[in-house]
C-alpha atoms as a PDB file:
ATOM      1  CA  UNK A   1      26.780  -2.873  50.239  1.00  0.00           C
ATOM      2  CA  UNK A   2      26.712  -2.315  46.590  1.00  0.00           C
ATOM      3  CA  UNK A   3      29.627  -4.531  45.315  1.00  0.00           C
ATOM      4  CA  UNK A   4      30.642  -2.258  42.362  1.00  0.00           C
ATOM      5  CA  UNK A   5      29.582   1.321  44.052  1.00  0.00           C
ATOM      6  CA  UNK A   6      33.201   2.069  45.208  1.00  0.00           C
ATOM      7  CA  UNK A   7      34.914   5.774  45.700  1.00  0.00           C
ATOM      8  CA  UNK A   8      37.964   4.053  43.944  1.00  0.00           C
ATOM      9  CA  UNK A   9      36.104   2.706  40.958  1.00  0.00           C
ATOM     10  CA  UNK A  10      34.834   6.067  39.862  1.00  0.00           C
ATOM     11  CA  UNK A  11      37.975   7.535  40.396  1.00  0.00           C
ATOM     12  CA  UNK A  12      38.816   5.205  38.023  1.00  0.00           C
ATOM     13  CA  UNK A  13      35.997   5.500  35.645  1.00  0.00           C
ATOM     14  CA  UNK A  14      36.780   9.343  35.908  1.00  0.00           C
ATOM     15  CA  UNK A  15      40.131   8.878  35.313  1.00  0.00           C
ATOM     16  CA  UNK A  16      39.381   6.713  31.931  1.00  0.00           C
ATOM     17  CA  UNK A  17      36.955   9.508  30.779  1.00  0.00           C
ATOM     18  CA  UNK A  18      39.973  12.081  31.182  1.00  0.00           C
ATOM     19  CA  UNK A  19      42.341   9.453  29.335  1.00  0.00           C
ATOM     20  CA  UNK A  20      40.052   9.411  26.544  1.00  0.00           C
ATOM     21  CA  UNK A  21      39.275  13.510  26.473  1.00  0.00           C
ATOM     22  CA  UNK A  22      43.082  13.749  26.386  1.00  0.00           C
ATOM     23  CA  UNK A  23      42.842  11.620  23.206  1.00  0.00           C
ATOM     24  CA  UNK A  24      40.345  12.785  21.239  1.00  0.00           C
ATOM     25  CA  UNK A  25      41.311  16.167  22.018  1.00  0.00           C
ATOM     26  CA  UNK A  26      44.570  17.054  22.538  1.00  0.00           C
ATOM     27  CA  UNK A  27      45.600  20.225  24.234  1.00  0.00           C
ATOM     28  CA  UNK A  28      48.532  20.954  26.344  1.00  0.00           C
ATOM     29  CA  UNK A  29      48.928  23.703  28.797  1.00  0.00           C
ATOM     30  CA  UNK A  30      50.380  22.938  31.946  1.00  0.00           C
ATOM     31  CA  UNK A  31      53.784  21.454  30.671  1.00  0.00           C
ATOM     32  CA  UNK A  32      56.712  20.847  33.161  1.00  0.00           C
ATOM     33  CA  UNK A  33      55.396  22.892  35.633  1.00  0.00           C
ATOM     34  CA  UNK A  34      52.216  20.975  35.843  1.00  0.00           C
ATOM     35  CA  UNK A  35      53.837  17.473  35.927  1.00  0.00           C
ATOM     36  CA  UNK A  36      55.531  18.944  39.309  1.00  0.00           C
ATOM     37  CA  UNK A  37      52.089  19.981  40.882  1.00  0.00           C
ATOM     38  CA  UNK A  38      50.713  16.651  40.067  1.00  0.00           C
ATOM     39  CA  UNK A  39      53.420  14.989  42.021  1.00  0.00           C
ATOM     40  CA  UNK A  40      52.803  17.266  44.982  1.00  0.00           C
ATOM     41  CA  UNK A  41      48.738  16.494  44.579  1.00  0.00           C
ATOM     42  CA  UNK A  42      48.958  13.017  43.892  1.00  0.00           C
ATOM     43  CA  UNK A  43      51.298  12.357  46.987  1.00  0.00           C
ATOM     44  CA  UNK A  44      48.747  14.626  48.775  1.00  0.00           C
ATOM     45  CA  UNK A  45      46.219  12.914  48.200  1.00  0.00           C
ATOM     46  CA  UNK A  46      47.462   8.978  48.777  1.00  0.00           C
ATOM     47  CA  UNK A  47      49.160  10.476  52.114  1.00  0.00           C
ATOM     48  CA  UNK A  48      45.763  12.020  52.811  1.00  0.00           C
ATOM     49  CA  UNK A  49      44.067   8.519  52.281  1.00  0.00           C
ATOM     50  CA  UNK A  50      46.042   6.617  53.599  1.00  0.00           C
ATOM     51  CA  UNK A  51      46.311   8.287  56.915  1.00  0.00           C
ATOM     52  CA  UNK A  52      42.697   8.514  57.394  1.00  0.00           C
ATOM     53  CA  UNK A  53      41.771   4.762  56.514  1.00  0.00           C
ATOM     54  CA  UNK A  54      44.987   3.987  59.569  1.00  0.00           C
ATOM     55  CA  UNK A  55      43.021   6.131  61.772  1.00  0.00           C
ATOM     56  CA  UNK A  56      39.895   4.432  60.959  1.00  0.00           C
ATOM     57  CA  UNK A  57      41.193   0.938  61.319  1.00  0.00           C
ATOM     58  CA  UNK A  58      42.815   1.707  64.421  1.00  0.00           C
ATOM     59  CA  UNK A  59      39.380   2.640  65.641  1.00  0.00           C
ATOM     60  CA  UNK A  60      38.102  -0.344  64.862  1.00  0.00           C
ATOM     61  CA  UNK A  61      35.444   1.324  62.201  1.00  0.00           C
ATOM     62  CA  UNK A  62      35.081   0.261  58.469  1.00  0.00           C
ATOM     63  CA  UNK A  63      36.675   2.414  55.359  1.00  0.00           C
ATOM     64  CA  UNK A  64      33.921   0.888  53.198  1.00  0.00           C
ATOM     65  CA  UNK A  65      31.318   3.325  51.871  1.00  0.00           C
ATOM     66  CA  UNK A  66      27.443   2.168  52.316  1.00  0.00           C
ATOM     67  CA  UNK A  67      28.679   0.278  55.480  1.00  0.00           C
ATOM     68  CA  UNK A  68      27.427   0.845  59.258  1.00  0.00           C
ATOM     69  CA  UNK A  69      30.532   2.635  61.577  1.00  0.00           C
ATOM     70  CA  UNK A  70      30.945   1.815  64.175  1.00  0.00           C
ATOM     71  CA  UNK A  71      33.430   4.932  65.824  1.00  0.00           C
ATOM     72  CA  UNK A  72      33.648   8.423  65.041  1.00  0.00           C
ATOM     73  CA  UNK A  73      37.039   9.087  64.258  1.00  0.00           C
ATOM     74  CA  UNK A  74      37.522  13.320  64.419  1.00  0.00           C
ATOM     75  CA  UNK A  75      41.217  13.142  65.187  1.00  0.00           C
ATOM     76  CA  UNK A  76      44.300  13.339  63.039  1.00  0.00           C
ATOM     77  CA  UNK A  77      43.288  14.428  58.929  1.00  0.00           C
ATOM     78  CA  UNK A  78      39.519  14.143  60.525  1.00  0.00           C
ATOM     79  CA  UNK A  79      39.879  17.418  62.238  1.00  0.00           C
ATOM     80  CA  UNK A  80      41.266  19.193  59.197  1.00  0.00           C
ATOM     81  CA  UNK A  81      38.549  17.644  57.065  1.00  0.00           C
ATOM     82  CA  UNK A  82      35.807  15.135  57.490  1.00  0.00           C
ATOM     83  CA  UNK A  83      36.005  13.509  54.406  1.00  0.00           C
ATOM     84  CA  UNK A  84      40.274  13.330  53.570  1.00  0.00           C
ATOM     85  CA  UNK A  85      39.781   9.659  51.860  1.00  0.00           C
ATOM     86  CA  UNK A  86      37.721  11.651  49.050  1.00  0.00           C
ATOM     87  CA  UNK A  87      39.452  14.559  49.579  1.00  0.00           C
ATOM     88  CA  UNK A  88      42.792  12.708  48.748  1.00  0.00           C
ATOM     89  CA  UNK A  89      40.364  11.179  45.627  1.00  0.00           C
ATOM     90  CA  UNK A  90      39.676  14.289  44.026  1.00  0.00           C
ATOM     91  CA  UNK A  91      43.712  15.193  44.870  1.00  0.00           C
ATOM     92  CA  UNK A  92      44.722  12.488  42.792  1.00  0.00           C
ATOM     93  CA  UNK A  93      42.316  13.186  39.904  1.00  0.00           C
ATOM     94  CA  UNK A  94      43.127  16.450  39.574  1.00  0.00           C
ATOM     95  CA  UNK A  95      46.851  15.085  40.027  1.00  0.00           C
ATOM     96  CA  UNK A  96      46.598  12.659  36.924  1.00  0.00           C
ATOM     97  CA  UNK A  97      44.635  15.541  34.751  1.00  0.00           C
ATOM     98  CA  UNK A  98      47.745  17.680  35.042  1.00  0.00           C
ATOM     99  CA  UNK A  99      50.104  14.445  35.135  1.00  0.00           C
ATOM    100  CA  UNK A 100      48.605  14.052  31.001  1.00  0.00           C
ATOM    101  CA  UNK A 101      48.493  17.756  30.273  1.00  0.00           C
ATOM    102  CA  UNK A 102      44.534  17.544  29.955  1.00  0.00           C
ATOM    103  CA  UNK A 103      42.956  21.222  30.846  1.00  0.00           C
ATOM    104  CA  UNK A 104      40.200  20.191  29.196  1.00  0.00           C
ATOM    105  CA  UNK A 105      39.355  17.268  31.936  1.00  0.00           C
ATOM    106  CA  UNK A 106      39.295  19.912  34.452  1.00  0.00           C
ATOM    107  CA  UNK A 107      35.669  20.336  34.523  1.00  0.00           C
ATOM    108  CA  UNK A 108      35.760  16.449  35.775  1.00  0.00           C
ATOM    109  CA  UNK A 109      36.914  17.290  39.220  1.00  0.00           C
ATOM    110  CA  UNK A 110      33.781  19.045  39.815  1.00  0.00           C
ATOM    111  CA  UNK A 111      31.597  16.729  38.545  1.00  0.00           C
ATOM    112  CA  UNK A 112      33.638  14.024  40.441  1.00  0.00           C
ATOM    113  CA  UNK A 113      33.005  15.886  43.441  1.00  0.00           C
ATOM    114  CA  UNK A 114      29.681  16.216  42.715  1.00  0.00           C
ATOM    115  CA  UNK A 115      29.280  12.457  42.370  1.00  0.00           C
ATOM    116  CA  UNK A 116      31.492  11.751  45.907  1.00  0.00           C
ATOM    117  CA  UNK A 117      29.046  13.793  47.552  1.00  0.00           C
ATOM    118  CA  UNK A 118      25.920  12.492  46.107  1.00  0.00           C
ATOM    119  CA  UNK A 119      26.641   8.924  46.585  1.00  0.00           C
ATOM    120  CA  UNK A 120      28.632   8.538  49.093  1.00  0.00           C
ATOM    121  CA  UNK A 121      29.222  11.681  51.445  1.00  0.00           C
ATOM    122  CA  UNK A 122      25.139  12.631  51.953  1.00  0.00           C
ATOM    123  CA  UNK A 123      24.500   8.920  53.238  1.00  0.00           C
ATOM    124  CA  UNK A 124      27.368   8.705  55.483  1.00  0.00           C
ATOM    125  CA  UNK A 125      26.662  11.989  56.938  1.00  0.00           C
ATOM    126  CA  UNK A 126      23.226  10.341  57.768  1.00  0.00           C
ATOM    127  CA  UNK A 127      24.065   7.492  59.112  1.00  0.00           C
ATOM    128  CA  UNK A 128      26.668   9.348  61.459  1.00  0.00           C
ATOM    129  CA  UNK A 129      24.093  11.271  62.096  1.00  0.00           C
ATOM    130  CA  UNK A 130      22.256   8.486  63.433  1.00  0.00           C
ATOM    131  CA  UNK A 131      24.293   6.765  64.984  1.00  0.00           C
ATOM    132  CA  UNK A 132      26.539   9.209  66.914  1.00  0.00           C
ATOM    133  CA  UNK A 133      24.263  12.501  67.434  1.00  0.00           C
ATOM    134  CA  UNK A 134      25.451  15.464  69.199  1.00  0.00           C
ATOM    135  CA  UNK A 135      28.953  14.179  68.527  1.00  0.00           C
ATOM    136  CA  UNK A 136      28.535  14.234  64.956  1.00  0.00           C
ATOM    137  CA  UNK A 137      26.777  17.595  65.199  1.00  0.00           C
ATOM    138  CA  UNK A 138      29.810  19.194  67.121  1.00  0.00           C
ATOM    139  CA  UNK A 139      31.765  17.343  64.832  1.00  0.00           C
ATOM    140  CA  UNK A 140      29.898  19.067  62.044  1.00  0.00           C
ATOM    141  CA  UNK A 141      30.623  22.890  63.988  1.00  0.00           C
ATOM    142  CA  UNK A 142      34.293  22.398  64.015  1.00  0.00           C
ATOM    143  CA  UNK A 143      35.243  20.613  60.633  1.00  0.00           C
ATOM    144  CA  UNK A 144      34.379  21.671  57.258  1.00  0.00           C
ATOM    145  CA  UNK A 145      32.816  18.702  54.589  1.00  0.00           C
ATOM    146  CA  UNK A 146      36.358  19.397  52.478  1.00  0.00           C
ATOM    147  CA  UNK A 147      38.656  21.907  53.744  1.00  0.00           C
END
């Protein structure tokens, strides 16, 4: 495994980048109203995460990106989406831009999901791929990549 190439760690590289865009260029628009969503997003998203790596452990298959699984889990948040750990990622950053009133961070989500995909969801789908078929495949039919 790559020791620093972590979901988490970009989220938190992301969510520095935002910090900083906040601060050099201040600009409020979402107020009150947009502390509440972020709330609702960010507890989305943890809730999302969390519940998918439970599943995962209870299947006895690693949460660790760049790692070999050994179960395909498509139960639970895994039949609503097949990726709700990065879903619940993206949830959060999105949370955290309207938590610091930054609309001008927004264009990060994109490019966060962007990078989620790239590095992490492309070579898991492979190596599901690989390792579980058909399954996978079906899998694939019935549950969108996000939503």
């Amino acid at each position: 495994m790559k020791p620093l190439d972590l979901p988490p760690l970009w989220l938190l590289l992301f969510v520095i980048v935002a910090l900083a865009l906040d601060r050099l260029v201040p600009f409020g628009l979402f107020g009150a109203p947009g502390r509440i969503a972020a709330v609702g997003l960010g507890g989305t998203g943890l809730v999302l995460a969390g519940l998918a790596a439970r599943l995962m452990r209870r299947a006895a298959t690693t949460v660790l990106p760049h790692r070999q699984p050994s179960a395909l889990v498509t139960d639970g948040v895994f039949s609503i989406s097949r990726n709700p750990i990065y879903l619940g990622d993206l949830l959060i950053l999105l949370a955290v831009l309207l938590w610091i009133d930054a609309p001008l961070g927004l264009p990060l989500v994109p490019a966060f999901l962007w990078v989620l995909t790239r590095r992490f969801v492309e070579p898991e789908e492979a190596r599901l791929r690989l390792a579980f078929g058909a399954q996978f495949d079906d899998w694939t039919r019935r549950t969108r990549r996000w939503l």
